[in-house]
N, C-alpha and C. Protein backbone atom coordinates (compact mmCIF):
# COMPACT_ATOMS: atom_id res chain seq x y z
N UNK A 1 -63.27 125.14 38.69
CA UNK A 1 -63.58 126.54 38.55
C UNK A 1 -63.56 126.88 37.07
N UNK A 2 -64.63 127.46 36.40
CA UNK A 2 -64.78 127.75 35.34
C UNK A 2 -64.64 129.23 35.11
N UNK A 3 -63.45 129.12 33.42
CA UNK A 3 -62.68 130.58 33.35
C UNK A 3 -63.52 131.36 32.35
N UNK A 4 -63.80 132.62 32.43
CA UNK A 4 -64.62 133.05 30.44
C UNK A 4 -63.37 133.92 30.31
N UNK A 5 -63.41 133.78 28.82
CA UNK A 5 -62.61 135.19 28.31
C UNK A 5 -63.70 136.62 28.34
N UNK A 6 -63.07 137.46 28.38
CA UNK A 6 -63.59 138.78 28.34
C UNK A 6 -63.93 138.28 26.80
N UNK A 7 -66.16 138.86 27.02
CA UNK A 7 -66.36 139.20 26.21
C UNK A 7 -67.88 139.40 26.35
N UNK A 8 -68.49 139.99 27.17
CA UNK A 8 -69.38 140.69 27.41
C UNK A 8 -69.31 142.16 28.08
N UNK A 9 -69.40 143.06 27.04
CA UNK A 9 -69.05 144.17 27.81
C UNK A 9 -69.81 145.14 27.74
N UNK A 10 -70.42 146.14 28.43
CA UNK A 10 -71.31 146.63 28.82
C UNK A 10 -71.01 148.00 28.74
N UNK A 11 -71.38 149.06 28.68
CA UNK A 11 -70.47 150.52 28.93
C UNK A 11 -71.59 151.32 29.55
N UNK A 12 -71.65 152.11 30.66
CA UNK A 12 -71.88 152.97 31.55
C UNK A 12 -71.15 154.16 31.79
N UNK A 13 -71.25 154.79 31.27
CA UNK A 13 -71.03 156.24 31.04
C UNK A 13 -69.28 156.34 31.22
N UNK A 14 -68.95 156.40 32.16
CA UNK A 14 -67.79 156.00 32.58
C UNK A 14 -66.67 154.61 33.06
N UNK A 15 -68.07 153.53 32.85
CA UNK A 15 -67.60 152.60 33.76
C UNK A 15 -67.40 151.36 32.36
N UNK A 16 -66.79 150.56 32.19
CA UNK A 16 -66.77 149.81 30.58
C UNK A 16 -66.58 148.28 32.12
N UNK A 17 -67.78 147.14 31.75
CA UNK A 17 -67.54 146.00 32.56
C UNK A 17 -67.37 144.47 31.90
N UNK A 18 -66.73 144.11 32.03
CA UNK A 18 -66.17 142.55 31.58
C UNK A 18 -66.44 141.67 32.19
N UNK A 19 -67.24 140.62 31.50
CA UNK A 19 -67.21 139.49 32.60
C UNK A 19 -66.72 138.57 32.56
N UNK A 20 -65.74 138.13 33.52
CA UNK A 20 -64.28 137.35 33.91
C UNK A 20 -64.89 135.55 33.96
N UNK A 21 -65.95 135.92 34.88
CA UNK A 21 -66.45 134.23 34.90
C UNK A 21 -68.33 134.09 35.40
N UNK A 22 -68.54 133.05 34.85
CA UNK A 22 -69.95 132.99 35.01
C UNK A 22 -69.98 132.58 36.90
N UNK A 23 -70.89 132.15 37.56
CA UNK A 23 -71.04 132.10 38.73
C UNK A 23 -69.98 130.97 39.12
N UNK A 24 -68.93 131.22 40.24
CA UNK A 24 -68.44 130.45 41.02
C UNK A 24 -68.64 130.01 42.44
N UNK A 25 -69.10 128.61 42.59
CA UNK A 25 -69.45 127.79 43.72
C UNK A 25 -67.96 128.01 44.43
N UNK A 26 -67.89 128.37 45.16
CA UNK A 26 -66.56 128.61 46.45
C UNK A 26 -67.01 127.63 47.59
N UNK A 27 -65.38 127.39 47.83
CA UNK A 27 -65.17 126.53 49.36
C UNK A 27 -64.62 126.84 50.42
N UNK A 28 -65.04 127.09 51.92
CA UNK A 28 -64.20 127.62 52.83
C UNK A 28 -62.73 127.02 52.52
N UNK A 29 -62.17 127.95 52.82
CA UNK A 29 -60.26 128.40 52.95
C UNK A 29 -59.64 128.21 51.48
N UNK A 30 -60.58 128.24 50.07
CA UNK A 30 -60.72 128.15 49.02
C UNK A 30 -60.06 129.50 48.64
N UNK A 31 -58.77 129.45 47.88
CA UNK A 31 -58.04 130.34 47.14
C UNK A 31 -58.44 131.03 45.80
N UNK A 32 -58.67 132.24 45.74
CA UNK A 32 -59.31 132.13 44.11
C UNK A 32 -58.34 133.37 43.66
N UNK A 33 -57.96 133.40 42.33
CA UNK A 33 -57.45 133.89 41.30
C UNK A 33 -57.78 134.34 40.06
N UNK A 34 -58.64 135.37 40.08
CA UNK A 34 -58.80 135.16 38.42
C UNK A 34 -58.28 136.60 38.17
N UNK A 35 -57.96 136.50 36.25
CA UNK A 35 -57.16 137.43 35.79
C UNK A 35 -58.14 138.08 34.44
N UNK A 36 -57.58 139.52 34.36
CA UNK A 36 -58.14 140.28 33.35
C UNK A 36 -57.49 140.86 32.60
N UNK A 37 -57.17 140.35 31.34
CA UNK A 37 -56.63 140.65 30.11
C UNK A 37 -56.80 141.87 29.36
N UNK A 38 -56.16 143.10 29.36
CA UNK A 38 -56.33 144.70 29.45
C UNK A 38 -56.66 144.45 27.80
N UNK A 39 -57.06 145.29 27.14
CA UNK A 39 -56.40 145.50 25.55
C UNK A 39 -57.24 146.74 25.38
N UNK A 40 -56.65 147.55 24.28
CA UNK A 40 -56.75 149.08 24.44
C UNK A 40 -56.21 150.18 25.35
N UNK A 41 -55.79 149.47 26.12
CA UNK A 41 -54.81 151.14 27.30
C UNK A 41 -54.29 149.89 28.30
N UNK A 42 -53.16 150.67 28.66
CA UNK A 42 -52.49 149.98 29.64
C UNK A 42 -52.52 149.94 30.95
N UNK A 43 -52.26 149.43 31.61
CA UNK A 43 -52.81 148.76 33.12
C UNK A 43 -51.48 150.02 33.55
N UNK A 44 -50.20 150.60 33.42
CA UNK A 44 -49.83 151.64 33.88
C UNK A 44 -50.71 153.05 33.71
N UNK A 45 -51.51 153.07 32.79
CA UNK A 45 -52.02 154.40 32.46
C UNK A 45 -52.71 154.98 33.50
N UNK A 46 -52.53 155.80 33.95
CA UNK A 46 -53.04 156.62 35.15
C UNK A 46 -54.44 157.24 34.69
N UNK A 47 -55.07 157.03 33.51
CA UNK A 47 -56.51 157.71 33.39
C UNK A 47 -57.06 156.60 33.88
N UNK A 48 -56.98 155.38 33.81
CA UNK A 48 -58.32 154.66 34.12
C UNK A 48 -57.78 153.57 35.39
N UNK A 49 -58.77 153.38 35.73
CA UNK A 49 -58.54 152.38 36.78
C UNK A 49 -59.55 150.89 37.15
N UNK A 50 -58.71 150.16 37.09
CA UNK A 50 -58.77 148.91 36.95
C UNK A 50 -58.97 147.54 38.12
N UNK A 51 -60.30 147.00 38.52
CA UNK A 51 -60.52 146.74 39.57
C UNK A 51 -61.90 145.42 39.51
N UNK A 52 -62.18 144.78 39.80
CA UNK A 52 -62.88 143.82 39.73
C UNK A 52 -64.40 143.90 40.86
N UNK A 53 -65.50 143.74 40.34
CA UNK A 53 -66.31 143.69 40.66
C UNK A 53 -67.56 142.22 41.31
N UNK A 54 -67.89 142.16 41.99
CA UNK A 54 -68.47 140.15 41.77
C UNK A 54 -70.64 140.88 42.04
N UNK A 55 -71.09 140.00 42.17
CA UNK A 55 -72.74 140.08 42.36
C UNK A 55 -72.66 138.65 42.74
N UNK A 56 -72.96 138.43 43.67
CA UNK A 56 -73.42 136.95 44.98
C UNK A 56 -75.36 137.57 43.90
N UNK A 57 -75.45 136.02 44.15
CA UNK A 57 -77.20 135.80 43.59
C UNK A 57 -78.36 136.38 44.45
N UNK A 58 -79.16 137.10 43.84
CA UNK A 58 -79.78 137.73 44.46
C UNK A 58 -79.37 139.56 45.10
N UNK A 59 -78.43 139.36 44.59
CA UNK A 59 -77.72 141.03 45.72
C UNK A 59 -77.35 141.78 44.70
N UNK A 60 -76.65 142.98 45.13
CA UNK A 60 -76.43 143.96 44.72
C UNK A 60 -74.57 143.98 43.97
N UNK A 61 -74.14 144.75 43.27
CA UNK A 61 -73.09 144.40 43.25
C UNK A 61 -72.10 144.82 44.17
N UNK A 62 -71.02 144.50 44.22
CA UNK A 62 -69.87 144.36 45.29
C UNK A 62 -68.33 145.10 44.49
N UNK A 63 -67.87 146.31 45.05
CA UNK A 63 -66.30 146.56 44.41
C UNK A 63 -65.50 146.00 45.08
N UNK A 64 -64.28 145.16 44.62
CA UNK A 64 -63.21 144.20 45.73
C UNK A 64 -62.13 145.29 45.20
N UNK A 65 -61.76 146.11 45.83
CA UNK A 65 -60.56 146.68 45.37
C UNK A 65 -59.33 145.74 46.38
N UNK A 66 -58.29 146.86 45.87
CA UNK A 66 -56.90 146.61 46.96
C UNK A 66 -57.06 146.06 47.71
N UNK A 67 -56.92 145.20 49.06
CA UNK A 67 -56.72 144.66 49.98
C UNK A 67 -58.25 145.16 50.68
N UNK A 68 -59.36 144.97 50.17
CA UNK A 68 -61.04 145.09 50.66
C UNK A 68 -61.11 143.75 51.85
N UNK A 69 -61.28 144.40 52.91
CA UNK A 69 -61.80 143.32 53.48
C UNK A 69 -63.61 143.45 54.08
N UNK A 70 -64.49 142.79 52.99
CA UNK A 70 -65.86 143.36 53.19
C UNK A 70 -66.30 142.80 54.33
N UNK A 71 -67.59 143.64 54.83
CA UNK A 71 -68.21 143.37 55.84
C UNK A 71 -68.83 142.27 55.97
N UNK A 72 -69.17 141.47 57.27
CA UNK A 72 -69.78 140.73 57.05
C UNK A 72 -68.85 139.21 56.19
N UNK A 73 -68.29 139.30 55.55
CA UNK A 73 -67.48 138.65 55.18
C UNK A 73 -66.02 138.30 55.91
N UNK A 74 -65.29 136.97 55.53
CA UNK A 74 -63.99 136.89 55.73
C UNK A 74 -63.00 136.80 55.39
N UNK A 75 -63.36 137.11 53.68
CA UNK A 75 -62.20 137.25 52.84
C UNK A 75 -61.41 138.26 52.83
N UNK A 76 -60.01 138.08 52.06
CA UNK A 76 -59.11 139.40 51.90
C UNK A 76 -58.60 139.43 50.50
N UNK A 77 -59.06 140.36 49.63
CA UNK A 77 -58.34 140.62 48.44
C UNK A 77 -57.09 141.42 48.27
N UNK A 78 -56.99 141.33 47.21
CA UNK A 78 -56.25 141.76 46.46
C UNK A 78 -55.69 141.96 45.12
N UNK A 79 -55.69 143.34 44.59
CA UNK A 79 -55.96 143.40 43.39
C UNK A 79 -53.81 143.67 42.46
N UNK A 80 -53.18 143.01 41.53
CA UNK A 80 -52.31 143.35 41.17
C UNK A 80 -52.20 143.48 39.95
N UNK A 81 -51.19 144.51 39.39
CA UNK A 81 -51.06 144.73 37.77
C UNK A 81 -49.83 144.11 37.52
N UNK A 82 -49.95 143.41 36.24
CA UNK A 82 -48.51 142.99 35.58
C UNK A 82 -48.70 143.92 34.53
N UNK A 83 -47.59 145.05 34.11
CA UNK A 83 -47.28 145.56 32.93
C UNK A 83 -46.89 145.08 31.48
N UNK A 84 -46.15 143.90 31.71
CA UNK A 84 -45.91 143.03 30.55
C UNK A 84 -46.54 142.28 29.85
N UNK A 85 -47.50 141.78 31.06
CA UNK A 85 -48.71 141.12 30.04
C UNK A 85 -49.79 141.74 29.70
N UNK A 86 -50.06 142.81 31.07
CA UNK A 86 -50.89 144.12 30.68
C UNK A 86 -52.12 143.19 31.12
N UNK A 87 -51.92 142.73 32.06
CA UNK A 87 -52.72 142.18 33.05
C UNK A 87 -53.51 142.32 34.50
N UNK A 88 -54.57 142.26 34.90
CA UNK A 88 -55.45 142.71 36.29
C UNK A 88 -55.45 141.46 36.59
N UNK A 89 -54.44 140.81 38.43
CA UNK A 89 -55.07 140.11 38.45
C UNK A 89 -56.26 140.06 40.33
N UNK A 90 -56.98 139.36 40.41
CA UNK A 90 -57.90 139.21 41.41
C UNK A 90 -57.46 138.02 42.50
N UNK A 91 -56.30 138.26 43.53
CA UNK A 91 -56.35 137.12 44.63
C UNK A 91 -57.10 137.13 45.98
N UNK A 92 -57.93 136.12 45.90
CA UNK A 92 -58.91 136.28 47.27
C UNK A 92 -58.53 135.11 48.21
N UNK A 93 -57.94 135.54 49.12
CA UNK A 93 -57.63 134.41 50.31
C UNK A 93 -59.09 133.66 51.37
N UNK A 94 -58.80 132.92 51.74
CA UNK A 94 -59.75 132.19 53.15
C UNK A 94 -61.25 131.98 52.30
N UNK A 95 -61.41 132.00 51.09
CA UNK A 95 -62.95 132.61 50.19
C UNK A 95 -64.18 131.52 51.40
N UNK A 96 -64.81 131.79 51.15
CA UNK A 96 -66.32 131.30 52.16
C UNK A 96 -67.12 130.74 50.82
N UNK A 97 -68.43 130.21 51.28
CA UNK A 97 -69.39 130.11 50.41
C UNK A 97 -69.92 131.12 50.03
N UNK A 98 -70.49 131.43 50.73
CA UNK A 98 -70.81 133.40 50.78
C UNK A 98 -70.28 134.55 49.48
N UNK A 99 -69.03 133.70 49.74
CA UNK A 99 -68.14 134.12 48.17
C UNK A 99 -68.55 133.98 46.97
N UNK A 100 -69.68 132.95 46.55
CA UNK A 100 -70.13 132.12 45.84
C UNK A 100 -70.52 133.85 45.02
N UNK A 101 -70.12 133.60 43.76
CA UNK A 101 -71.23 134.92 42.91
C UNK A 101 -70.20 134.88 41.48
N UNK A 102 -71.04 135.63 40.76
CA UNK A 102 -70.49 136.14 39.15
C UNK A 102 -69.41 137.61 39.39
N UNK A 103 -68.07 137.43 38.76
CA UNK A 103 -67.16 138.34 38.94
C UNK A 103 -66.85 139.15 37.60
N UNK A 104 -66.58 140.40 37.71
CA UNK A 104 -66.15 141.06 36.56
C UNK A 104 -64.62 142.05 36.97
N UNK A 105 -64.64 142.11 36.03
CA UNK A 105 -63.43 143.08 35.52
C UNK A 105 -64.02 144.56 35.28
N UNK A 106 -63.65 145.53 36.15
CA UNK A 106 -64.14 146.62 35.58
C UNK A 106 -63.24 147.39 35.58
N UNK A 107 -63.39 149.14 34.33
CA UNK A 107 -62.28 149.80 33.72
C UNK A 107 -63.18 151.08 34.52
N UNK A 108 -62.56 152.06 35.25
CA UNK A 108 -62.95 153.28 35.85
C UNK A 108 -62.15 154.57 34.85
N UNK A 109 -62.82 155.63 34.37
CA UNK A 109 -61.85 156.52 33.99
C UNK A 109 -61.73 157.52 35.03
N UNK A 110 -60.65 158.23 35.35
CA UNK A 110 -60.12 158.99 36.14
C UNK A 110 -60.81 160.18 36.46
């Protein structure tokens, strides 16, 4: 599984997007983890909100918040903050192929 550092970032009026990793090939009951490295405001700060996004090839994009369990799909996320490292991270249980797509990091303001 191949990691990027944040460093394509994009800004939409409200929406600022990072991209975490280039496309990942997934395997049924395949665990995935990836993390997003905050800098500029803190992952406690209640103005913005902090949440990861993916695009499967060909489609539209996808929000995985909190515990999303999407349609059509059989995964279960979950999204957690560490304050100390000031960290987002992304755990997806049971992942499918289906799962297969490019993931980001995205910053929401309040």
């Amino acid at each position: 599984m191949k990691r990027s550092s944040l460093f394509s970032l994009v800004s939409n009026h409200d929406l600022l997007i990072s991209l975490v990793t280039d496309s990942l090939v997934l395997s049924p009951g395949q665990v995935l983890t990836l993390s997003c490295k905050i800098s500029g405001y803190s992952v406690t700060d209640s103005s913005y909100c902090t949440n990861f996004i993916r695009q499967p090839a060909g489609k539209a994009l996808e929000w995985l918040r909190a515990a999303t369990v999407l349609t059509g799909y059989s995964s279960l996320f979950q999204v957690t903050r560490e304050s100390s490292s000031n960290t987002v991270t992304l755990k997806g249980q049971n992942m499918q192929t289906e799962d297969t797509a490019v993931y980001y990091c995205a910053r929401e303001s309040q």
